[in-house]
Every structure is written in structure tokens, then in C-alpha cells.
N, C-alpha and C. Protein backbone atom coordinates (compact mmCIF):
# COMPACT_ATOMS: atom_id res chain seq x y z
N UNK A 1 45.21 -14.97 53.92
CA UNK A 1 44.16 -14.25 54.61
C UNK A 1 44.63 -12.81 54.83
N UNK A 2 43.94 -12.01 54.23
CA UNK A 2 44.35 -10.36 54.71
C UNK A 2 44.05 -9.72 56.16
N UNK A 3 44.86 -9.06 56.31
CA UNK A 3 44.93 -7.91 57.46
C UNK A 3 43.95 -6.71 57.20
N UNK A 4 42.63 -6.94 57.97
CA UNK A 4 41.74 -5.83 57.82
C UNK A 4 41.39 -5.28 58.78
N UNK A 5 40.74 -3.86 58.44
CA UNK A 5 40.06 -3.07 59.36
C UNK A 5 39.31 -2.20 58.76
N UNK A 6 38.77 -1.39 59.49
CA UNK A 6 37.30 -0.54 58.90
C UNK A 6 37.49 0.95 59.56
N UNK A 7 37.50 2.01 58.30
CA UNK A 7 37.32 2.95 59.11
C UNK A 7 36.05 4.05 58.56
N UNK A 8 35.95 5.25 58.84
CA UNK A 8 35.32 6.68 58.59
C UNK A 8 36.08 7.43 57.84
N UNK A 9 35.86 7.53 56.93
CA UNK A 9 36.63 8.64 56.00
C UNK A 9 36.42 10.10 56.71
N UNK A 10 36.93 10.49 57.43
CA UNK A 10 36.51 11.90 58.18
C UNK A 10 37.42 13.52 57.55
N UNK A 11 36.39 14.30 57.56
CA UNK A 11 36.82 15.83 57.14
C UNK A 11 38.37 15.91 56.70
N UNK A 12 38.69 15.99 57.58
CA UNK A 12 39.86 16.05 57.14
C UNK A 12 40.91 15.33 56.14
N UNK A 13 40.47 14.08 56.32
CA UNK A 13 41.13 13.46 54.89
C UNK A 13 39.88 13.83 53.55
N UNK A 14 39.61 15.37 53.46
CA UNK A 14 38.64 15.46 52.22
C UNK A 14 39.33 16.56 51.18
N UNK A 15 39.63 16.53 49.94
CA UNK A 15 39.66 17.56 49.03
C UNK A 15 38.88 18.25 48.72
N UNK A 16 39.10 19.35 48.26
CA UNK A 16 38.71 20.47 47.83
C UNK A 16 37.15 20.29 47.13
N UNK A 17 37.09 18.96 46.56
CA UNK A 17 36.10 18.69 45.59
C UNK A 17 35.22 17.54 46.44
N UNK A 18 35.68 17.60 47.88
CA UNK A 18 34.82 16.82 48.72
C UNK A 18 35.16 15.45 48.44
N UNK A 19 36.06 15.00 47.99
CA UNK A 19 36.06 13.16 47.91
C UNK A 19 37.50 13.21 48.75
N UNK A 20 37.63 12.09 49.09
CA UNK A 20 38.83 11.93 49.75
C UNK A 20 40.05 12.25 49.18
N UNK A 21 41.20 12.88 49.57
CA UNK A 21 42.54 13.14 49.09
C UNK A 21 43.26 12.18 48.56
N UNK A 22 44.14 12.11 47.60
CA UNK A 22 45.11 11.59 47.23
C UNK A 22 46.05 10.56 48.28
N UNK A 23 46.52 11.68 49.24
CA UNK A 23 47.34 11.34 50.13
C UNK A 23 46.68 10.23 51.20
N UNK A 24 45.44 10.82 51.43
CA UNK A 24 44.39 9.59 52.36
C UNK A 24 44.64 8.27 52.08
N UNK A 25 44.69 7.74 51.52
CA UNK A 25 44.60 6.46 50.61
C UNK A 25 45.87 5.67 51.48
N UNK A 26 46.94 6.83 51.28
CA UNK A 26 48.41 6.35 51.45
C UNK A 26 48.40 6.17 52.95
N UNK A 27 47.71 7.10 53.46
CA UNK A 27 47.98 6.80 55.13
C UNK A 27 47.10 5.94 55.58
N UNK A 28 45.91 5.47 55.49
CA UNK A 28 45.29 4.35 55.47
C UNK A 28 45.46 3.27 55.35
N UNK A 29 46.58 2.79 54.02
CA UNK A 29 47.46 1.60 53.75
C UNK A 29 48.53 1.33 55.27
N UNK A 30 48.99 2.71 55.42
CA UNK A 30 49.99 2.68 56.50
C UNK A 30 49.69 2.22 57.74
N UNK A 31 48.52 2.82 58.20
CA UNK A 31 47.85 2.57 59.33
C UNK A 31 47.46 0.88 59.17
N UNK A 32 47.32 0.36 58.40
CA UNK A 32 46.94 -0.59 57.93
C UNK A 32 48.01 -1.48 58.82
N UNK A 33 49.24 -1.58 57.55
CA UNK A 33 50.55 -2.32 57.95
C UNK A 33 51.19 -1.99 59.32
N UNK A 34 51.23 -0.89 59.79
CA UNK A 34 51.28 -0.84 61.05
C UNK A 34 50.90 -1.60 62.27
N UNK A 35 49.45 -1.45 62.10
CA UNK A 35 48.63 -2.22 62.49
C UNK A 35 48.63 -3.95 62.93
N UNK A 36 48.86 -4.25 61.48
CA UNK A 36 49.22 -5.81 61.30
C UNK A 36 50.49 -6.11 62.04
N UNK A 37 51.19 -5.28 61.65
CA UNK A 37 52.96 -5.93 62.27
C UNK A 37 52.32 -6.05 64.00
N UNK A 38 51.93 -5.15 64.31
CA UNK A 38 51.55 -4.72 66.03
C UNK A 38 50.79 -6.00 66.16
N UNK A 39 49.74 -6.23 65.53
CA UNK A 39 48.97 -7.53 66.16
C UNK A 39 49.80 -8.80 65.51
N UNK A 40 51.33 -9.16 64.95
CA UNK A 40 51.75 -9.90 64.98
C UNK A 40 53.36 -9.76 66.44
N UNK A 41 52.95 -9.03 66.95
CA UNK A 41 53.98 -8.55 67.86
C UNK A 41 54.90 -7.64 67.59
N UNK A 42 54.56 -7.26 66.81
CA UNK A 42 55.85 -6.00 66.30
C UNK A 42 55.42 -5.23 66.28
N UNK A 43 55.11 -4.11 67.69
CA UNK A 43 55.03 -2.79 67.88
C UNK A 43 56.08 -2.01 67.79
N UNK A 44 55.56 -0.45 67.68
CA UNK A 44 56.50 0.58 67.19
C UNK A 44 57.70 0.12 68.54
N UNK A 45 57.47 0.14 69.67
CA UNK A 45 58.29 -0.17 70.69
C UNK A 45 59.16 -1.47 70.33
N UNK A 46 58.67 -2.73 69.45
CA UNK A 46 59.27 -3.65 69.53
C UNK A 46 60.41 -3.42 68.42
N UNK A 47 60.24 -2.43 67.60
CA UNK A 47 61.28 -2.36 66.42
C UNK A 47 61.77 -1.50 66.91
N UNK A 48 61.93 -0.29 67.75
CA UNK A 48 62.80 0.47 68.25
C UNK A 48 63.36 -0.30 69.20
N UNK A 49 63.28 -1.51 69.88
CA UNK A 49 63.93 -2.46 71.05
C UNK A 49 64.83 -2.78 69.85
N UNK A 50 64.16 -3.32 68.65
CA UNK A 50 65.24 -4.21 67.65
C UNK A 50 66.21 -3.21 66.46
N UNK A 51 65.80 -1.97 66.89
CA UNK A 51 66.83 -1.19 66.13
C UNK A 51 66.51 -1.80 64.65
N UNK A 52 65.02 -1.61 63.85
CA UNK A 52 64.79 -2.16 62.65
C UNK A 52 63.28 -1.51 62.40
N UNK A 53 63.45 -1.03 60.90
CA UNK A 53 62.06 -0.44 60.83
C UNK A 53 61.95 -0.84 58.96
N UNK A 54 60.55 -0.75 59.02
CA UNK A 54 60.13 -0.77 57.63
C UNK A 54 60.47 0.64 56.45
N UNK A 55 61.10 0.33 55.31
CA UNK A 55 60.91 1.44 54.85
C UNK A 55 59.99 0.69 53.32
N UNK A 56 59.97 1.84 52.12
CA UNK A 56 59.43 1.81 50.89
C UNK A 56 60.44 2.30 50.00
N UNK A 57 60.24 1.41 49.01
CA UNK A 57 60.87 1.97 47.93
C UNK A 57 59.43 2.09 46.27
N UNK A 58 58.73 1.64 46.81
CA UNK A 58 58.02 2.24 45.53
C UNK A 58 56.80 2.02 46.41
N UNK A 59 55.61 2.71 45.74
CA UNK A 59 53.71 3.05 46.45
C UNK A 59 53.34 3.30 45.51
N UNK A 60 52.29 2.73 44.78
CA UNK A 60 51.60 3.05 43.60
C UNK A 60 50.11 2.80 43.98
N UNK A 61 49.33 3.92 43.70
CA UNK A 61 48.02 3.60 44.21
C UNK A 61 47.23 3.70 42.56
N UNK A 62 46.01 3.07 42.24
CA UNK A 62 45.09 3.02 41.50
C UNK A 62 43.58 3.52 42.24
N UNK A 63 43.24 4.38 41.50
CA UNK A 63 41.79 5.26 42.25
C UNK A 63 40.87 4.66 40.86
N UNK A 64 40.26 4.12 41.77
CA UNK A 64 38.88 3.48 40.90
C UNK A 64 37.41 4.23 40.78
N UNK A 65 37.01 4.04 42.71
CA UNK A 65 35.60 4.67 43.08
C UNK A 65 36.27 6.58 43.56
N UNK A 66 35.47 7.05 43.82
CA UNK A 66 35.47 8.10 44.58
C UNK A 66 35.08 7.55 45.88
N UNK A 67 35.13 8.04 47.16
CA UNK A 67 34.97 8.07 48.76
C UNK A 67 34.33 9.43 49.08
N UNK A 68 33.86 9.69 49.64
CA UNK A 68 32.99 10.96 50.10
C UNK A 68 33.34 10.78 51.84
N UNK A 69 32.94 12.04 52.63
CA UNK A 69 33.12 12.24 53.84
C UNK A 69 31.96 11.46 54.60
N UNK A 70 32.42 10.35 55.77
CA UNK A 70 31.53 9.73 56.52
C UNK A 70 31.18 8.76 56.24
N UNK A 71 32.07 8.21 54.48
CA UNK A 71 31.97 6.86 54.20
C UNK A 71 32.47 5.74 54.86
N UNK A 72 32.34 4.98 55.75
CA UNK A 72 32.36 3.43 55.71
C UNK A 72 33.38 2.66 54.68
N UNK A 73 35.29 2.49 54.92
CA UNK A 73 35.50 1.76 54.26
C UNK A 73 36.38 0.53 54.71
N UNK A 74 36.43 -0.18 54.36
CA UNK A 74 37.28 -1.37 54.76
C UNK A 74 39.06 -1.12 53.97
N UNK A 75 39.99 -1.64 54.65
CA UNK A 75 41.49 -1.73 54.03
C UNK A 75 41.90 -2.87 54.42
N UNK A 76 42.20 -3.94 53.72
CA UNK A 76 43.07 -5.10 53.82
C UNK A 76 44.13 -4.95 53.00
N UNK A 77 45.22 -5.49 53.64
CA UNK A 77 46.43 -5.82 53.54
C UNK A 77 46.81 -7.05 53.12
N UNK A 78 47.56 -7.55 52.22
CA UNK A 78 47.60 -8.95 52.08
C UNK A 78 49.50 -9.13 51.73
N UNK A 79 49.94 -9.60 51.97
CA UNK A 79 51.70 -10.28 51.52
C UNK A 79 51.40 -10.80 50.40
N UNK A 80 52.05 -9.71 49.35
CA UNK A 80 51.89 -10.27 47.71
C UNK A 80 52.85 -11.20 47.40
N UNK A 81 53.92 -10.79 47.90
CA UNK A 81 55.20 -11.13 47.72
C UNK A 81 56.24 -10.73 48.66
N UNK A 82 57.45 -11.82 48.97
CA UNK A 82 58.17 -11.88 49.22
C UNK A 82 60.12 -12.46 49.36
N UNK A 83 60.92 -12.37 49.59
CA UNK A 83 61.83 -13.08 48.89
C UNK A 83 61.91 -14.25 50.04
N UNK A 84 62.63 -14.89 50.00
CA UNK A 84 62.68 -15.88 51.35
C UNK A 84 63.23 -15.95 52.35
N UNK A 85 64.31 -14.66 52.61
CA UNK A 85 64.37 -14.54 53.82
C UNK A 85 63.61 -13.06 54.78
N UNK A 86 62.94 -13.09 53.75
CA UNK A 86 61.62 -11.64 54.08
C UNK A 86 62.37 -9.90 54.16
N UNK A 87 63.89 -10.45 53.44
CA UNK A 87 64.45 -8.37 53.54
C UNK A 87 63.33 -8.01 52.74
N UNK A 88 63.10 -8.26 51.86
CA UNK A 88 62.00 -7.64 50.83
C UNK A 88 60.71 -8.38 50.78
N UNK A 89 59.56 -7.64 50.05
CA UNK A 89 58.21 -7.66 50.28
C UNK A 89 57.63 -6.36 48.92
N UNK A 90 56.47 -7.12 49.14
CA UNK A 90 55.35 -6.16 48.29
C UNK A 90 54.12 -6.59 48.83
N UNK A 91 53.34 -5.43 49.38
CA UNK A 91 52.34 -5.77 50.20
C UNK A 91 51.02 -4.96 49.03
N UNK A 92 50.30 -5.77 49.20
CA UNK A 92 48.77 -4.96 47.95
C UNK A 92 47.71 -4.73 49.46
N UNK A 93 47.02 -3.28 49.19
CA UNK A 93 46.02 -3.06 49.81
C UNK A 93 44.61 -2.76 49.31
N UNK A 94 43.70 -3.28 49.74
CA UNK A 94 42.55 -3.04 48.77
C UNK A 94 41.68 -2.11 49.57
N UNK A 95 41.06 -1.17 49.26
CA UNK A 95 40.07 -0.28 50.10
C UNK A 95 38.96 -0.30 49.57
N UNK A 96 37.70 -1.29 50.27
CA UNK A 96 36.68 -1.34 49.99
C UNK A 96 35.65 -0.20 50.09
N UNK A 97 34.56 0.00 49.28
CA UNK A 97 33.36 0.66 49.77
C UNK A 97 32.74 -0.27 50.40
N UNK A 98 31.63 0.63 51.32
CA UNK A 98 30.55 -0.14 52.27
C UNK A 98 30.07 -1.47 51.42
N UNK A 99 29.46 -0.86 50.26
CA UNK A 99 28.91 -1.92 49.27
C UNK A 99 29.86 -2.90 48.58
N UNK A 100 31.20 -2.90 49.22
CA UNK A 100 31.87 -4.03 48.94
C UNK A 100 32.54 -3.46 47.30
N UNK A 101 32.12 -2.44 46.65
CA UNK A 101 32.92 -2.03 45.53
C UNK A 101 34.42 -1.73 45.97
N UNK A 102 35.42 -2.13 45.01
CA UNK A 102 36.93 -1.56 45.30
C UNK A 102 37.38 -0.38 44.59
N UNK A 103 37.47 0.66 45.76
CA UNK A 103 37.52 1.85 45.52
C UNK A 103 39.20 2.42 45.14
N UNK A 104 39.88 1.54 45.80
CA UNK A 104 41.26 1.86 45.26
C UNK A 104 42.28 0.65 45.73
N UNK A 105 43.27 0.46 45.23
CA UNK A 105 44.34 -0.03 45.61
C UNK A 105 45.79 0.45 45.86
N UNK A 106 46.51 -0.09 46.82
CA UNK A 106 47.92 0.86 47.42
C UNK A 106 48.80 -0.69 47.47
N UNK A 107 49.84 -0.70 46.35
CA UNK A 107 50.55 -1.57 46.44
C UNK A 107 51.90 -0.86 46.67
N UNK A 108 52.33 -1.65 47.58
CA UNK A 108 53.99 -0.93 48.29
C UNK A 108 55.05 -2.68 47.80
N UNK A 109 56.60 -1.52 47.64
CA UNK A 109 57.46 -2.55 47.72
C UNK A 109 58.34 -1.87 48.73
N UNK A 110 59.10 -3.05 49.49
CA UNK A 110 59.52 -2.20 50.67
C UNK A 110 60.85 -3.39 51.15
N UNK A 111 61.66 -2.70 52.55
CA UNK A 111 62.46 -3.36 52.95
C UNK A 111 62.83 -3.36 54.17
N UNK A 112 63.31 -3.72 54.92
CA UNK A 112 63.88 -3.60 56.87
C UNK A 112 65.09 -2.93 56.64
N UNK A 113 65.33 -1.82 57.41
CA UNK A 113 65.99 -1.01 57.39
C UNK A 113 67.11 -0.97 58.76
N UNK A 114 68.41 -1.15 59.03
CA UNK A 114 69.19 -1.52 60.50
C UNK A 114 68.85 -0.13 60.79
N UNK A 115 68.47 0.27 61.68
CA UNK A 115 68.83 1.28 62.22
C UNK A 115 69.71 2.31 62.69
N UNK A 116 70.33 1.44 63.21
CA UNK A 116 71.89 1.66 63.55
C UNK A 116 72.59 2.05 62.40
N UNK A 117 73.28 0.96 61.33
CA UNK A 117 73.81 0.96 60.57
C UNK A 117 73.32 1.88 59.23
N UNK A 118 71.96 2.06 59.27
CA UNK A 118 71.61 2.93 58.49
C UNK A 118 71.37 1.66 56.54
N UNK A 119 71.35 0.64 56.34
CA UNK A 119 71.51 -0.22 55.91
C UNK A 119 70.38 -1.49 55.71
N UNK A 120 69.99 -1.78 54.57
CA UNK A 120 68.99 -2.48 54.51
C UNK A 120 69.68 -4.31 54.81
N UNK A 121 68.60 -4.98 55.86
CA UNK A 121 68.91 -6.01 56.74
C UNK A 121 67.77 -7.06 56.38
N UNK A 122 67.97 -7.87 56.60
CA UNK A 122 66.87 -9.27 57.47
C UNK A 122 66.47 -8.89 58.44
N UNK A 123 65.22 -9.38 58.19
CA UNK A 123 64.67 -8.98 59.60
C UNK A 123 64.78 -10.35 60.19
N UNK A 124 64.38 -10.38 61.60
CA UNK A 124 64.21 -11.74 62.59
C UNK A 124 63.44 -12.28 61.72
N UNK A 125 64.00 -14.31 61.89
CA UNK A 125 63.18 -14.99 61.14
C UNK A 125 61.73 -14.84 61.81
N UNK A 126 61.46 -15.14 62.72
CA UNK A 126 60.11 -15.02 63.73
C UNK A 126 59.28 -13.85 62.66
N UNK A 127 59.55 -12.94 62.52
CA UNK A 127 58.98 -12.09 61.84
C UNK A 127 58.96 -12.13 60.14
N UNK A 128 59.86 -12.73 59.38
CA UNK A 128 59.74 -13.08 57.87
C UNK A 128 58.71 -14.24 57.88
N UNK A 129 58.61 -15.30 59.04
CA UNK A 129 57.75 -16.44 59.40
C UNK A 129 56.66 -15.72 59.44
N UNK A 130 56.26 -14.97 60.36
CA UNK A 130 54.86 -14.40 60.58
C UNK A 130 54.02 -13.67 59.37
N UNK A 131 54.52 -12.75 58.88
CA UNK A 131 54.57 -12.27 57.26
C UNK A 131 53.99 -13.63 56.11
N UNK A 132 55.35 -14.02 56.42
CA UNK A 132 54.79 -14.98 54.92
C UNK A 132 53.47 -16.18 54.89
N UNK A 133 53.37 -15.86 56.59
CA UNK A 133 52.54 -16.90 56.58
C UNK A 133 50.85 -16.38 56.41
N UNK A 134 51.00 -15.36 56.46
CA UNK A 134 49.74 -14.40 56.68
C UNK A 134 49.24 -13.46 55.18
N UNK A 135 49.85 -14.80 54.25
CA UNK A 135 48.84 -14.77 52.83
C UNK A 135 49.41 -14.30 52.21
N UNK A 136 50.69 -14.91 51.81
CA UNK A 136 51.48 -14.28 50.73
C UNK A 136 51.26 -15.06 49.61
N UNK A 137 50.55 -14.39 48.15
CA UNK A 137 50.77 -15.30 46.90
C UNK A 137 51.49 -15.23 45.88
N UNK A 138 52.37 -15.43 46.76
CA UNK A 138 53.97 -15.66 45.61
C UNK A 138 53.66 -16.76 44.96
């Protein structure tokens, strides 16, 4: 089951040529995963308590539709993949139009990062549990 939400494509995420930016796409995905970790208990506060944060090692987006300013779109998140003790992941995002067309996709591969140590980690099982359970099709 994906991690969704709905937003407004507003002014400011607009190019030059009036459709949404490049970069939009990417922060939308973000806001996205953000999002999800927070409504699985992992707020920005709870990973700075745990000295552990998400990073990326690859983002590849595919632009299908165009988006215009004041559009209506949906972003789900889904767990494509993961290894089994959840250091690693690849999360696919789909960004719907109103009319349900898929206007782009933002697939990330990524990892938990110690903070401290500066060093890629495991994260808490509680949290590789929550993840994988929330529609991964490995």
C-alpha cells in the first residue's frame, strides 16, 4: 500500500515555460518520504534523538505529463525494495495528475546514515519492520 498525499503545484515550483520545474518533482518525492517516516514515528526529532538520517545515493526521475500552476497532484510512495535488514532501500514515487494520468516518476536508492560516526548503519529493527511492511515488492 503506498504513502500518499495531494498537493497544489504553486508559482513557485514553475519554469520559465510555465510547467513545473525539474527540481519540483524532487522535492515533492521528499516531502513525500518525509512525511511517511513521521506518520510511522520517525520524526525529524526522532532521528536526531537516534543520531540516524536518510541519505541517497542515486534519484532518477522520468517526466511523462507536463504539470501547470494550480494543478491538483497526488505523490505516492511505495518500498520497491529492500535488503533485509533495511540499511538499504529503493523507494518509487508516482505523481499523479488530477485525472489520474502519471505525470512522472522519482525513484530513489538510498541508505541510514550514523550520524555520529559519519558511516552508513542499520537502522532500528522497529523501523526496517515498519518500511517493509508498508508495500515493499521485492
Amino acid at each position: 500500500m503506498p504513502y500518499s498525499q495531494t498537493y497544489s503545484v504553486r508559482w513557485a515550483e514553475l519554469d520559465p515555460n510555465g510547467h513545473m520545474r525539474h527540481s519540483a518533482y524532487a522535492d515533492f518525492a521528499a516531502d513525500v518520504r518525509v512525511n511517511w517516516l513521521a506518520s510511522l514515528g520517525y520524526t525529524v526529532q526522532k532521528f536526531a534523538e537516534l543520531r540516524l538520517g536518510p541519505i541517497l545515493f542515486r534519484e532518477e526521475t522520468k517526466f511523462l505529463k507536463e504539470l501547470h500552476g494550480g494543478e491538483t497532484i497526488r505523490v505516492d510512495g511505495v518500498m520497491k525494495a529492500a535488503t533485509p535488514d533495511g540499511s538499504r532501500w529503493t523507494i518509487l514515487h508516482t505523481i499523479y495528475k488530477a485525472d489520474g494520468r502519471v505525470a512522472a516518476t522519482v525513484e530513489v536508492d538510498g541508505a541510514w546514515l550514523d550520524l555520529d560516526r559519519r558511516k552508513l548503519t542499520v537502522p532500528p529493527a522497529e523501523l526496517a519492520q515498519a518500511l517493509s511492511s508498508e508495500g515493499n515488492e521485492q
